[in-house]
N, C-alpha and C. Protein backbone atom coordinates (compact mmCIF):
# COMPACT_ATOMS: atom_id res chain seq x y z
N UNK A 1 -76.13 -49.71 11.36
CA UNK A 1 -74.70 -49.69 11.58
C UNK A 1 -74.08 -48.56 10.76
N UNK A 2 -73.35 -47.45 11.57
CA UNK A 2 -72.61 -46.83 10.53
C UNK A 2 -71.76 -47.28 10.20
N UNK A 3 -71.73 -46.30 8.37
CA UNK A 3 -70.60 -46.35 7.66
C UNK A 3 -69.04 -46.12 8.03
N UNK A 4 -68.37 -47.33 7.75
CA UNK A 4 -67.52 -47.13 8.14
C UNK A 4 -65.95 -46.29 7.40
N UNK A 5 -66.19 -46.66 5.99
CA UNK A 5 -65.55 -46.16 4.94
C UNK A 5 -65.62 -44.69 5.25
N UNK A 6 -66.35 -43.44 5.68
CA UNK A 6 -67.22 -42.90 5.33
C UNK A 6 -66.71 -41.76 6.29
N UNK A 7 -65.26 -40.47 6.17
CA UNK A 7 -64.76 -40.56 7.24
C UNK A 7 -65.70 -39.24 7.76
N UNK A 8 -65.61 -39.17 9.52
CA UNK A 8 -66.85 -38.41 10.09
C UNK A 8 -66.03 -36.76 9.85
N UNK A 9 -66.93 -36.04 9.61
CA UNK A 9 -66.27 -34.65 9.54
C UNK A 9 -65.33 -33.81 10.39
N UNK A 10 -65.74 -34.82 11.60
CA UNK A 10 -64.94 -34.23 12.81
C UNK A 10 -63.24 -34.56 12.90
N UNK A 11 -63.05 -35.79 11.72
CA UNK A 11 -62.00 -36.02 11.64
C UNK A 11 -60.86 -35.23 11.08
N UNK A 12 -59.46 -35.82 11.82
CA UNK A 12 -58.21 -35.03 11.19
C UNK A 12 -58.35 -35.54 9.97
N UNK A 13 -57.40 -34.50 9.31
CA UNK A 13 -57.31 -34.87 7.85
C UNK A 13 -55.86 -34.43 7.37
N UNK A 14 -54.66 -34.83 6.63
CA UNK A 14 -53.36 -34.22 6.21
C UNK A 14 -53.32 -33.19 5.64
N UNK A 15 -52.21 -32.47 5.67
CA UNK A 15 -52.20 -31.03 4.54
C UNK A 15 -52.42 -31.86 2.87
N UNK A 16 -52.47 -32.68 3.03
CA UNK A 16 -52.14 -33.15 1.32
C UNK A 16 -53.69 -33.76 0.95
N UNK A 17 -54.20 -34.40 2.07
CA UNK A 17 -55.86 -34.69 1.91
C UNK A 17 -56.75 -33.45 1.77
N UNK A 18 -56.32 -32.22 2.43
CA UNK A 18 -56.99 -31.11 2.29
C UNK A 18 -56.77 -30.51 0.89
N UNK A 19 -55.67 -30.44 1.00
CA UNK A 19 -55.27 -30.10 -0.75
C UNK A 19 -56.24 -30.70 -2.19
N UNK A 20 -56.36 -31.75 -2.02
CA UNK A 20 -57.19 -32.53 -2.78
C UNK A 20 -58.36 -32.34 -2.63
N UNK A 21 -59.05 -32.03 -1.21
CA UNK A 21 -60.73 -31.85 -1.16
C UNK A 21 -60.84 -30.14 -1.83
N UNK A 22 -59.55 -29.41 -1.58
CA UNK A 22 -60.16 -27.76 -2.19
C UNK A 22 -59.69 -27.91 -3.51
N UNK A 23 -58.61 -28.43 -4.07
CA UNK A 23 -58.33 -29.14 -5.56
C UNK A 23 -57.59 -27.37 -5.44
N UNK A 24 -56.60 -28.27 -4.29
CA UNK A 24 -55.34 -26.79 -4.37
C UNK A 24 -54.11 -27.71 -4.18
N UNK A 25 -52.74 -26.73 -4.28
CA UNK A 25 -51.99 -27.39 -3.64
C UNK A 25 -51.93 -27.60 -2.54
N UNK A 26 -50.33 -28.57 -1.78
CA UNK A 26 -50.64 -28.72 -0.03
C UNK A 26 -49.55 -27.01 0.06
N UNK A 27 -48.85 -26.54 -0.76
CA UNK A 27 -48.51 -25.06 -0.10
C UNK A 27 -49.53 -24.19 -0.01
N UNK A 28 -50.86 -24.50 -1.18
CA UNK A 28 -51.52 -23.19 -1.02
C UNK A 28 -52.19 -23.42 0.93
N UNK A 29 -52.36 -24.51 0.88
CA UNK A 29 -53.10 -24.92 2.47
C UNK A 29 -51.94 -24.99 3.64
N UNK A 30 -51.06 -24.97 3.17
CA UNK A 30 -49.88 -24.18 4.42
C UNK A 30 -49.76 -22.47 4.57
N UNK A 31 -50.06 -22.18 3.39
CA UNK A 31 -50.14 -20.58 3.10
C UNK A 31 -51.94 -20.01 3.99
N UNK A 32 -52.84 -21.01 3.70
CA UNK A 32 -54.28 -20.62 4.47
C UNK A 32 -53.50 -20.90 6.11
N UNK A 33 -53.06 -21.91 6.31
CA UNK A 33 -52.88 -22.00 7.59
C UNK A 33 -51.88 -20.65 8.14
N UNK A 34 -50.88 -20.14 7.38
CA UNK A 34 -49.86 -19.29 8.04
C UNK A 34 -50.67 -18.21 8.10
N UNK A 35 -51.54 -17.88 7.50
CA UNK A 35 -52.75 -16.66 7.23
C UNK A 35 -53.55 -16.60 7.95
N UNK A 36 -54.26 -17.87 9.15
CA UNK A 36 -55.17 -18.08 9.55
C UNK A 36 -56.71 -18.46 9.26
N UNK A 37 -56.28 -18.81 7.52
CA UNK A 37 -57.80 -18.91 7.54
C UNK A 37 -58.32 -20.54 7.69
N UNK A 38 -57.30 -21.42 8.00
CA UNK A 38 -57.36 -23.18 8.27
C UNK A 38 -56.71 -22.69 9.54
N UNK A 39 -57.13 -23.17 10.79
CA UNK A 39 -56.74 -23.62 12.14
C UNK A 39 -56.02 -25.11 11.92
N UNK A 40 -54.52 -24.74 12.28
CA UNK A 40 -53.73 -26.43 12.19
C UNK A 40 -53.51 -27.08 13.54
N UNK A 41 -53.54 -27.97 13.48
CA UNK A 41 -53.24 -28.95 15.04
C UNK A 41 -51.81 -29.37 14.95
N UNK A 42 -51.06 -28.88 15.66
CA UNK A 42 -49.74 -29.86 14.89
C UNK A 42 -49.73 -30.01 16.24
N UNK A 43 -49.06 -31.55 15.73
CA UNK A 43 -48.61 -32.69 17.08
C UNK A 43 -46.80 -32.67 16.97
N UNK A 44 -46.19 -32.57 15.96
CA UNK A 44 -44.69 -32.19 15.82
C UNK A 44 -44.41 -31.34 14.97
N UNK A 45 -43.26 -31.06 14.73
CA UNK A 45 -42.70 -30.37 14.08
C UNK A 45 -43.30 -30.83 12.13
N UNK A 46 -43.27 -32.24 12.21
CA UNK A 46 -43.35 -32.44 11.19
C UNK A 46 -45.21 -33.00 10.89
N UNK A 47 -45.94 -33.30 11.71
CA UNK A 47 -47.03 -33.95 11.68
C UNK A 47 -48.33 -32.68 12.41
N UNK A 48 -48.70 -32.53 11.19
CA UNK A 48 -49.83 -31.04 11.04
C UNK A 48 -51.20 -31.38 10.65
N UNK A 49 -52.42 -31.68 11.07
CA UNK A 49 -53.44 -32.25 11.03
C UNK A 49 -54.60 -31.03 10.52
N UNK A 50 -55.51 -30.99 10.46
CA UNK A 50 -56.51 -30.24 9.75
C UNK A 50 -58.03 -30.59 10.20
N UNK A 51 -58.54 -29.93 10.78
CA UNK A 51 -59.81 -30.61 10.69
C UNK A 51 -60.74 -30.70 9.54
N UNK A 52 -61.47 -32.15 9.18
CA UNK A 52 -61.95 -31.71 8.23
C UNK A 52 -63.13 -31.13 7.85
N UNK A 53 -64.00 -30.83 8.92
CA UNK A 53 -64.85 -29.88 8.75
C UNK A 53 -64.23 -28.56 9.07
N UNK A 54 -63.64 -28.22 9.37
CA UNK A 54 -63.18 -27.04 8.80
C UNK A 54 -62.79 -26.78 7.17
N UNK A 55 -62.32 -27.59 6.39
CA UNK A 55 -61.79 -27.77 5.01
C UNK A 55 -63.10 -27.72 4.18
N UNK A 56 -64.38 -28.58 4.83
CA UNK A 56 -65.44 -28.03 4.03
C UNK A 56 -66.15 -27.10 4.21
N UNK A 57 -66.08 -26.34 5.31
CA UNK A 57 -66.29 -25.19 5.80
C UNK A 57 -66.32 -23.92 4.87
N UNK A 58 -64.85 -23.94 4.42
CA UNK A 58 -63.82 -23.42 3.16
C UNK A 58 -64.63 -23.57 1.71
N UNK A 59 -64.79 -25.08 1.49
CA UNK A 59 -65.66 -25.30 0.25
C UNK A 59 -67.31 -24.30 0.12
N UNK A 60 -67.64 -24.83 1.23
CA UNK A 60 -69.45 -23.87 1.31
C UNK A 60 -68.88 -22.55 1.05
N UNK A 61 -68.17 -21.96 2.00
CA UNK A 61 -67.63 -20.30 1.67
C UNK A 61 -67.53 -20.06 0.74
N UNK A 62 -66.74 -20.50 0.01
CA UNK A 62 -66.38 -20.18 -1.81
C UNK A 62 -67.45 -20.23 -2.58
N UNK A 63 -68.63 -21.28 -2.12
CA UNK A 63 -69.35 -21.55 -2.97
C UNK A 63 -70.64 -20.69 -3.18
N UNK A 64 -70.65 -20.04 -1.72
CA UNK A 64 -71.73 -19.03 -2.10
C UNK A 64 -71.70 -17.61 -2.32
């Protein structure tokens, strides 16, 4: 049985959850998004989603 806690990478994630996985702020990850280097999904004006394999995507990059 999968984990359910356990969220799948393919999932959305908030500007403010992303913030926390790069241990940035949520402007610096509005600033990647206005730049292009985070692809955003926005569903409104106010509700902006992230994928989160893309966000660790970001992490591996930096890291090597």
């Amino acid at each position: 049985m999968p984990d359910q806690t356990r969220p799948n990478d393919s999932a959305l994630i908030t500007i403010h959850d992303a913030a926390r996985e790069l241990n940035c702020s949520p402007i610096t990850i509005r600033r990647m998004i206005r730049r292009g280097r985070l692809k955003a999904l926005r569903f409104s004006a106010t509700m902006v989603r992230l994928r989160r394999d893309d966000v660790l995507k970001l992490i591996t990059e930096a890291g090597a």
